[in-house]
PDB file of N, CA and C in Angstrom:
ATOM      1  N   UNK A   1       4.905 -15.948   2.492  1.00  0.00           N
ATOM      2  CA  UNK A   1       3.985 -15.040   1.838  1.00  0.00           C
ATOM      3  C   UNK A   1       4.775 -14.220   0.817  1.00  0.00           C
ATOM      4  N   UNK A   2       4.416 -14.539  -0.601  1.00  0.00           N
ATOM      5  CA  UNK A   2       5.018 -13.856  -1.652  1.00  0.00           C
ATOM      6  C   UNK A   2       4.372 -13.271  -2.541  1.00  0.00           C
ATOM      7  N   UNK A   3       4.461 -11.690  -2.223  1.00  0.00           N
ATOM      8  CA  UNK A   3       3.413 -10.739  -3.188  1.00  0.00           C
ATOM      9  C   UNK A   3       4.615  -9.891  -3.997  1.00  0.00           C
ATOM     10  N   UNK A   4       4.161  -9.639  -4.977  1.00  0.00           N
ATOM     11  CA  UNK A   4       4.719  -8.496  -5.570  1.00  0.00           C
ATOM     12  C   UNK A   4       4.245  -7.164  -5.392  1.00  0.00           C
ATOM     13  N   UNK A   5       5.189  -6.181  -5.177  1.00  0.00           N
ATOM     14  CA  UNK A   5       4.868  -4.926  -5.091  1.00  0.00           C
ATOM     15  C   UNK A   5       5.666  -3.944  -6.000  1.00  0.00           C
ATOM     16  N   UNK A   6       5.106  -2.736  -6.157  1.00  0.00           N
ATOM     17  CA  UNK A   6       5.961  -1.452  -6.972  1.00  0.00           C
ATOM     18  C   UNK A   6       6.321  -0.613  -5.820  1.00  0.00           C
ATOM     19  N   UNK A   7       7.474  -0.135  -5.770  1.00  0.00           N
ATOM     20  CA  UNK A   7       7.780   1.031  -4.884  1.00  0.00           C
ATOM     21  C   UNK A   7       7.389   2.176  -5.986  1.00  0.00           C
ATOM     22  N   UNK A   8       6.581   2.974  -5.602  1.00  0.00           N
ATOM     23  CA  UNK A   8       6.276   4.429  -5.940  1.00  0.00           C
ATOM     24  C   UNK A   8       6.359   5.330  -5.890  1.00  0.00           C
ATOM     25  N   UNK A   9       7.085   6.451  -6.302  1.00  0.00           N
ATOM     26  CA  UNK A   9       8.071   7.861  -5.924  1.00  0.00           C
ATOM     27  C   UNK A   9       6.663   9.108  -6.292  1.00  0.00           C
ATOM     28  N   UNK A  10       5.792   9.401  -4.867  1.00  0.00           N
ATOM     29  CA  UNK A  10       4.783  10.329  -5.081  1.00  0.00           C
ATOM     30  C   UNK A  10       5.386  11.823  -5.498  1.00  0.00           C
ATOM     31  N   UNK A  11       4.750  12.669  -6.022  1.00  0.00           N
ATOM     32  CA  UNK A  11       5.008  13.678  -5.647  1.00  0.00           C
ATOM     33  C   UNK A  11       6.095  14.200  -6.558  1.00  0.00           C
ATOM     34  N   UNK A  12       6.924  13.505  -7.605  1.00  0.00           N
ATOM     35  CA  UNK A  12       8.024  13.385  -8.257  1.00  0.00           C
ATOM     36  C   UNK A  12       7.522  12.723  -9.849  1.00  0.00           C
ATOM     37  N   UNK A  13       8.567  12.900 -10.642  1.00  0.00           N
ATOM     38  CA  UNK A  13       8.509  12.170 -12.004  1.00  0.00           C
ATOM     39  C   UNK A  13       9.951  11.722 -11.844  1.00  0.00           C
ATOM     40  N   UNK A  14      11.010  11.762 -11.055  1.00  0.00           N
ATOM     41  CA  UNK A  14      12.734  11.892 -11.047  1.00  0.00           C
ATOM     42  C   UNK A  14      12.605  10.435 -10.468  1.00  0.00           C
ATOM     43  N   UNK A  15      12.573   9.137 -10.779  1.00  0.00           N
ATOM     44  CA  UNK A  15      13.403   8.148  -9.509  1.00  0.00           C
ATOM     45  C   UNK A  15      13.793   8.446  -8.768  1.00  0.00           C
ATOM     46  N   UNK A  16      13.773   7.681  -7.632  1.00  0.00           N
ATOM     47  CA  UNK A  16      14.572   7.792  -6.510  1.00  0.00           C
ATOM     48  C   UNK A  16      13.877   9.453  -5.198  1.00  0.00           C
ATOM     49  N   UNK A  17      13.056  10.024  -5.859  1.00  0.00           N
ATOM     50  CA  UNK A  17      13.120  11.206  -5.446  1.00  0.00           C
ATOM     51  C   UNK A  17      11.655  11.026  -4.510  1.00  0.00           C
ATOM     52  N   UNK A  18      10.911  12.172  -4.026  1.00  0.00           N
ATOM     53  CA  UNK A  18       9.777  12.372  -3.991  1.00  0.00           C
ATOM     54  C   UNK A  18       9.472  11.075  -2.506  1.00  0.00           C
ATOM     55  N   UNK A  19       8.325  11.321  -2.655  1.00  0.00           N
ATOM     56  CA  UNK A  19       7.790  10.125  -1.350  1.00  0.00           C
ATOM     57  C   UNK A  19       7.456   8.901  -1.295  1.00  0.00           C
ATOM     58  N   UNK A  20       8.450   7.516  -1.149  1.00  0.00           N
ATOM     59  CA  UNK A  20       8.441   6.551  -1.603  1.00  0.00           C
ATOM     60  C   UNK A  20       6.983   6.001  -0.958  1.00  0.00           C
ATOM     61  N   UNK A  21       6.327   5.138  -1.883  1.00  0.00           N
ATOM     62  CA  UNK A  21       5.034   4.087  -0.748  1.00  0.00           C
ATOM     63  C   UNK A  21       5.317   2.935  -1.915  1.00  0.00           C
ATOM     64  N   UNK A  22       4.770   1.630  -1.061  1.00  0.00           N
ATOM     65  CA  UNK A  22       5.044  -0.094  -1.676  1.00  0.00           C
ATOM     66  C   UNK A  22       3.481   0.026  -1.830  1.00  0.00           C
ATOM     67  N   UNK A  23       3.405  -0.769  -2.998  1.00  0.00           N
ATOM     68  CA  UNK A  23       1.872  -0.778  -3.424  1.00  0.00           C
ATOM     69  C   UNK A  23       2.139  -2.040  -3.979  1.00  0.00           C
ATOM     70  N   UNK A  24       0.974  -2.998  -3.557  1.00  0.00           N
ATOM     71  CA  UNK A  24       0.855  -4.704  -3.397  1.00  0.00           C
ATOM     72  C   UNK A  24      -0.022  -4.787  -4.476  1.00  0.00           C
ATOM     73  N   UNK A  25      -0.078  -4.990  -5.586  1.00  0.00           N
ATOM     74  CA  UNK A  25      -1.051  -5.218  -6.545  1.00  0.00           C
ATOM     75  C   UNK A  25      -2.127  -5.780  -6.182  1.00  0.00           C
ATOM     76  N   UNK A  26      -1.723  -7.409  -5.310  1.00  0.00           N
ATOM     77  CA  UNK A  26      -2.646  -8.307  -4.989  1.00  0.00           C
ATOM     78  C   UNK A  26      -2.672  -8.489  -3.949  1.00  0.00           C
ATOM     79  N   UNK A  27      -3.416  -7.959  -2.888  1.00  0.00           N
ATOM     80  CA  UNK A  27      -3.862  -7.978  -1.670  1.00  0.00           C
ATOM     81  C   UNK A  27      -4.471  -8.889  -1.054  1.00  0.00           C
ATOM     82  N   UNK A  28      -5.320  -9.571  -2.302  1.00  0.00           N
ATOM     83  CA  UNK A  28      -6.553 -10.237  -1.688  1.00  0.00           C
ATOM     84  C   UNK A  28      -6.231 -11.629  -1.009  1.00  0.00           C
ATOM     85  N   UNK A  29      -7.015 -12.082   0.013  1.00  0.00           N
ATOM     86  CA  UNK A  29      -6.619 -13.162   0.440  1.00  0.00           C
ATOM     87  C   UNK A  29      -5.325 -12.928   1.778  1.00  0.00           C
ATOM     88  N   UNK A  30      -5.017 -11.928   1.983  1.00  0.00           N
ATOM     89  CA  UNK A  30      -4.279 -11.521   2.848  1.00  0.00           C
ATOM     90  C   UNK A  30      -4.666 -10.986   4.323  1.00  0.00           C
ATOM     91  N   UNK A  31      -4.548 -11.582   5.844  1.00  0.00           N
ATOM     92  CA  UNK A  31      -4.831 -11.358   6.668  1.00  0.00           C
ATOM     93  C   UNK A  31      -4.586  -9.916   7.167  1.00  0.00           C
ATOM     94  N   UNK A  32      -5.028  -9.155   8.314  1.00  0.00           N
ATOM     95  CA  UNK A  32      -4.314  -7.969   8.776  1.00  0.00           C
ATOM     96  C   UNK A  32      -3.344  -8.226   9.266  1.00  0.00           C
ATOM     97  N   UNK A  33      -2.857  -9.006   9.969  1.00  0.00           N
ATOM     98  CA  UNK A  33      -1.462  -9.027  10.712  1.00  0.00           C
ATOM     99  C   UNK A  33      -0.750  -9.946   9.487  1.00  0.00           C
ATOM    100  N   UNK A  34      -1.164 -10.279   8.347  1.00  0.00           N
ATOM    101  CA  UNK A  34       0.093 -10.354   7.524  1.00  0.00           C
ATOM    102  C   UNK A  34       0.504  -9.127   6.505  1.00  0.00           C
ATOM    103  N   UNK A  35      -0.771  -8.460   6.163  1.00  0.00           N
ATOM    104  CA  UNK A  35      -0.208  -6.901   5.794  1.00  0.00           C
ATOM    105  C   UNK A  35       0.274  -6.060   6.873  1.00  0.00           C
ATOM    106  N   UNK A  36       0.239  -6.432   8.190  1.00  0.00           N
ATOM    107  CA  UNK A  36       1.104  -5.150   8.919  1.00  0.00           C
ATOM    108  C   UNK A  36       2.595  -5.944   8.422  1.00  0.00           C
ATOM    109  N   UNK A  37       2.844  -7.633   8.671  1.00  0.00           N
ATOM    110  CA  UNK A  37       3.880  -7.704   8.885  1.00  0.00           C
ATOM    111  C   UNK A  37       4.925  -7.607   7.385  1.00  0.00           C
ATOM    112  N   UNK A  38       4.246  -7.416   6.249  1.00  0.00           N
ATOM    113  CA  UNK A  38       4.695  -6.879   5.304  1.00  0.00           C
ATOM    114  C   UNK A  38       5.129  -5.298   5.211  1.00  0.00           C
ATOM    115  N   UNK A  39       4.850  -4.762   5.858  1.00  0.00           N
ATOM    116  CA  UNK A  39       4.188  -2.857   5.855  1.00  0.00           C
ATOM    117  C   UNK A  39       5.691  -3.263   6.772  1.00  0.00           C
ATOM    118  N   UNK A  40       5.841  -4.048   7.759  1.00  0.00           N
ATOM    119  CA  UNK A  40       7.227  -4.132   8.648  1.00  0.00           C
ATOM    120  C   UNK A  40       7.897  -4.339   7.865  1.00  0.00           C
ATOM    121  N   UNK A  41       8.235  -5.094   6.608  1.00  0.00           N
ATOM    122  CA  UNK A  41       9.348  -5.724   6.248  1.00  0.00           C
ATOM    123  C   UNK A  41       9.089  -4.536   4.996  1.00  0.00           C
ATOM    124  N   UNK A  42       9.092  -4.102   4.516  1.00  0.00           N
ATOM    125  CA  UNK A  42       9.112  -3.089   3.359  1.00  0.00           C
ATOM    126  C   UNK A  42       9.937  -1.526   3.843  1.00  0.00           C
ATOM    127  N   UNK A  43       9.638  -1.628   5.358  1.00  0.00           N
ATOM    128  CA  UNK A  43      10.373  -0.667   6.060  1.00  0.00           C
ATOM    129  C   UNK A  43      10.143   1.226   5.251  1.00  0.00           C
ATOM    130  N   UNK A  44       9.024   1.367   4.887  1.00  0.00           N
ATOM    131  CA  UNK A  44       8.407   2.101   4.214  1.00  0.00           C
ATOM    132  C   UNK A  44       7.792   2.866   5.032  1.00  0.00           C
ATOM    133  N   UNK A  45       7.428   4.227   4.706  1.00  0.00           N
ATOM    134  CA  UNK A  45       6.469   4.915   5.643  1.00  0.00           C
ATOM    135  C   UNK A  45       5.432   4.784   5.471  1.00  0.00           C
ATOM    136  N   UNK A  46       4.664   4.027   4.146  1.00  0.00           N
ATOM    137  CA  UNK A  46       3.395   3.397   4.158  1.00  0.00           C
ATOM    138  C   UNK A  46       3.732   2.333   3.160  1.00  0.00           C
ATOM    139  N   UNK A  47       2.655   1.343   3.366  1.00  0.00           N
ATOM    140  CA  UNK A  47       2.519   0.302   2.353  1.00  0.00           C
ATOM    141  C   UNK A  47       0.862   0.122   1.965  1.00  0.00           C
ATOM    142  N   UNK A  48       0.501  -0.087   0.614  1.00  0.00           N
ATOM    143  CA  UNK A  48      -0.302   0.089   0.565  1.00  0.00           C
ATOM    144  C   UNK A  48      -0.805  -1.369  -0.204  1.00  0.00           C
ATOM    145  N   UNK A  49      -2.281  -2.018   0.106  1.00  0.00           N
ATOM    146  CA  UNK A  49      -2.538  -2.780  -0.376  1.00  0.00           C
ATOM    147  C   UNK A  49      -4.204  -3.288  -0.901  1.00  0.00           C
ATOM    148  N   UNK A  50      -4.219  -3.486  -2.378  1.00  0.00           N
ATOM    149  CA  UNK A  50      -4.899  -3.278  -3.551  1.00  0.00           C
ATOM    150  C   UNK A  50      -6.208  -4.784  -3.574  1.00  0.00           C
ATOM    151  N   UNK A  51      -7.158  -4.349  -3.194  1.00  0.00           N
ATOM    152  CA  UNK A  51      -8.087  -5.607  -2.685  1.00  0.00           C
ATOM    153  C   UNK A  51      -9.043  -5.453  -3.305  1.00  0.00           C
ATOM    154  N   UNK A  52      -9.912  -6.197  -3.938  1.00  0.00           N
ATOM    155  CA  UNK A  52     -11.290  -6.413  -4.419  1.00  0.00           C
ATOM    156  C   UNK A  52     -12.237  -5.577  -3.885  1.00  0.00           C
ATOM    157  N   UNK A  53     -13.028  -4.646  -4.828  1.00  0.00           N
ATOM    158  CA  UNK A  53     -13.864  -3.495  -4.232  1.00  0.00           C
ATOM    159  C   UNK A  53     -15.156  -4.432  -3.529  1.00  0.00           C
ATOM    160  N   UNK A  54     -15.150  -3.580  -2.027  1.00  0.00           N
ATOM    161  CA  UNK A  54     -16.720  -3.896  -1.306  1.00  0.00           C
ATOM    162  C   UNK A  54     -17.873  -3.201  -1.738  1.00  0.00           C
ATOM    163  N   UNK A  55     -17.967  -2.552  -2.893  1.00  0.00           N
ATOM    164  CA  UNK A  55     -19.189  -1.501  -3.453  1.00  0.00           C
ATOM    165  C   UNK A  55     -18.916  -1.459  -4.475  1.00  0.00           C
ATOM    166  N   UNK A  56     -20.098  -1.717  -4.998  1.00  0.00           N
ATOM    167  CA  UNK A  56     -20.139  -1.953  -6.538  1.00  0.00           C
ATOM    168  C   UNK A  56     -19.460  -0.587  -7.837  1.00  0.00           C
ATOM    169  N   UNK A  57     -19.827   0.540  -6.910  1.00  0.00           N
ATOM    170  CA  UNK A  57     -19.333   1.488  -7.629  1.00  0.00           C
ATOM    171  C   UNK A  57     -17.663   1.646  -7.938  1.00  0.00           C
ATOM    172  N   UNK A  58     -16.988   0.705  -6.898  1.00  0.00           N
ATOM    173  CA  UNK A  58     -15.702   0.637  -6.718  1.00  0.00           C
ATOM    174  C   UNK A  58     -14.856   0.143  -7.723  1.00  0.00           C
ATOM    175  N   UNK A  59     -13.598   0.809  -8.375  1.00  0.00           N
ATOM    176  CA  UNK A  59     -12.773  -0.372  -8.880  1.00  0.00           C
ATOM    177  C   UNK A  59     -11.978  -1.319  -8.216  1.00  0.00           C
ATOM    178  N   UNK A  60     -11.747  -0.710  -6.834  1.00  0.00           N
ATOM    179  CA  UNK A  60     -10.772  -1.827  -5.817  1.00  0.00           C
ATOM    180  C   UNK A  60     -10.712  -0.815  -4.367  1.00  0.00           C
ATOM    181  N   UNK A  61     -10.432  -1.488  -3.946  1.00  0.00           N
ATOM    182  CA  UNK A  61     -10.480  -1.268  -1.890  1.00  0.00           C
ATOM    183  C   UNK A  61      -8.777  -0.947  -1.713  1.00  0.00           C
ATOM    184  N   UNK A  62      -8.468  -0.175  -0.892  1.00  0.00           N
ATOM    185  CA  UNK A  62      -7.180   0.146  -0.703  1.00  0.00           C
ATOM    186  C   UNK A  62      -6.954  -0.139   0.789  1.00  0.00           C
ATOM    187  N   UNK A  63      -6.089  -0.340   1.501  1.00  0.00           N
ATOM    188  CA  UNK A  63      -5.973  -0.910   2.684  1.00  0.00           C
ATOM    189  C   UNK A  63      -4.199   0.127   2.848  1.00  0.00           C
ATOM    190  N   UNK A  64      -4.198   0.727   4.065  1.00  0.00           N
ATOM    191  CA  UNK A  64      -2.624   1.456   4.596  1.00  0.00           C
ATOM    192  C   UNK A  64      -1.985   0.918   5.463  1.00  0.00           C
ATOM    193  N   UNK A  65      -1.150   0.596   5.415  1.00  0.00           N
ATOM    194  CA  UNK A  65      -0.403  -0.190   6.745  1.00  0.00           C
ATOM    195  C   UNK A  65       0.965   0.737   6.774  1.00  0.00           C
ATOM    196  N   UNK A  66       1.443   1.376   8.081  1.00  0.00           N
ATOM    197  CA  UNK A  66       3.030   1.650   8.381  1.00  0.00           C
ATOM    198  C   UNK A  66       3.497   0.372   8.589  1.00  0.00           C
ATOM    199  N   UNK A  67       4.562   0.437   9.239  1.00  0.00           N
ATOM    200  CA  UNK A  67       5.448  -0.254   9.556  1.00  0.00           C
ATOM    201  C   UNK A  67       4.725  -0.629  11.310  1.00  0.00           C
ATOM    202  N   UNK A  68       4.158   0.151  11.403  1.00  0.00           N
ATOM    203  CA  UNK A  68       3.589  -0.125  13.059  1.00  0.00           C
ATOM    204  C   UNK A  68       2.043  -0.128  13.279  1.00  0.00           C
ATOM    205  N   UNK A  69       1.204   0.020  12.451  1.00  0.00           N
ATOM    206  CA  UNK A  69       0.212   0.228  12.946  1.00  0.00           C
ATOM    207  C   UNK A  69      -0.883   0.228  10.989  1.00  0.00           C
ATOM    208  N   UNK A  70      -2.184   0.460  11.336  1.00  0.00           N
ATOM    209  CA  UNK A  70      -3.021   0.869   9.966  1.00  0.00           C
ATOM    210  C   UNK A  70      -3.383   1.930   9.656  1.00  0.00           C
ATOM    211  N   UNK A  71      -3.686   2.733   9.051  1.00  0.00           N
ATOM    212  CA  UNK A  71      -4.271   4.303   9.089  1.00  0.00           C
ATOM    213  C   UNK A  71      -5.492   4.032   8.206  1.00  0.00           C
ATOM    214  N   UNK A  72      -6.061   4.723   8.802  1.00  0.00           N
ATOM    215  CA  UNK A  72      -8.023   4.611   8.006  1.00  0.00           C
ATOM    216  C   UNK A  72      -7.724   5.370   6.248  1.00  0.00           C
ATOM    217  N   UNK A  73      -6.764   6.503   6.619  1.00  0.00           N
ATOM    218  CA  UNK A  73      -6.421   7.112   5.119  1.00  0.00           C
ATOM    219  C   UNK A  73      -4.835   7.882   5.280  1.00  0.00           C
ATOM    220  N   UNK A  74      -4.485   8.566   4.225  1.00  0.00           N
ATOM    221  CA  UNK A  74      -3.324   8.788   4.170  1.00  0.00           C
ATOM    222  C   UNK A  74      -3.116   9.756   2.565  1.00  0.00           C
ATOM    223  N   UNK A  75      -2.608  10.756   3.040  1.00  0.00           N
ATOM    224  CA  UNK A  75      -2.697  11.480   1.087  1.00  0.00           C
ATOM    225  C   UNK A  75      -1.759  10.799   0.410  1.00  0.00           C
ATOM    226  N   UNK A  76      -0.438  10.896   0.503  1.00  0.00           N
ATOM    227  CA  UNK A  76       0.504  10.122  -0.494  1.00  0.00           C
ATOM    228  C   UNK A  76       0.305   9.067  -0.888  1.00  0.00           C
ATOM    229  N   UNK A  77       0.054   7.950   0.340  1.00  0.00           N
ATOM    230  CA  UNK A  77      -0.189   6.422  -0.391  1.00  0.00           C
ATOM    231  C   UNK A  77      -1.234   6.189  -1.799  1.00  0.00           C
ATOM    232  N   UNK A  78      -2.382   7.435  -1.225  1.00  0.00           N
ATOM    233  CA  UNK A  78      -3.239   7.398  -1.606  1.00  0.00           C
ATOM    234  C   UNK A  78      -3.261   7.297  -3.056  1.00  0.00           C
ATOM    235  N   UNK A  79      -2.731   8.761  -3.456  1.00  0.00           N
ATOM    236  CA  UNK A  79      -2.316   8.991  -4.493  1.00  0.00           C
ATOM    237  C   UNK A  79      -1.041   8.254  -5.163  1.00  0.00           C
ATOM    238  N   UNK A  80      -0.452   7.810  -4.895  1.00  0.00           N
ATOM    239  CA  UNK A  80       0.692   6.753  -5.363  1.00  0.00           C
ATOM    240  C   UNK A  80       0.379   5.086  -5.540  1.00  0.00           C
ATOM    241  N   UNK A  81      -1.127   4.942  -5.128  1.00  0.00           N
ATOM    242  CA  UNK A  81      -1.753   3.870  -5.869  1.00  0.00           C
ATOM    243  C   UNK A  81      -2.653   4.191  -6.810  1.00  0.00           C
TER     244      UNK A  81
END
């Protein structure tokens, strides 16, 4: 499984600084237990991943994965996608 992602420094304009989250451009087509096991291998305090909106009003669906588990929401990731 080969996605590209951006690591994202929230909270900051400095590299390296601020609150890192992995943001998956292309999500779609991706199981849950293969975004947790990405969210594992990114070793990140969140990973975040970018999916085709379920509502029309939507531009895209966001999905959170730690390293251990999913979270329904999250402020940083949030904002760092």
């Amino acid at each position: 499984m080969r996605r590209p992602f951006n690591q994202v420094d929230v909270f900051t304009s400095v590299p390296y600084k601020g609150n890192p989250v992995a943001v998956v451009m292309d999500g779609a087509g991706l199981a849950a237990a293969q975004m947790q096991a990405y969210a594992h291998w990114t070793n990140l305090s969140e990973t975040t991943f970018l999916l085709p909106p379920t509502v029309p009003e939507a531009d895209y669906q966001v999905r959170i994965f730690t390293p251990v588990s999913e979270l329904p929401f999250a402020g940083h990731p949030t904002l760092g996608t």
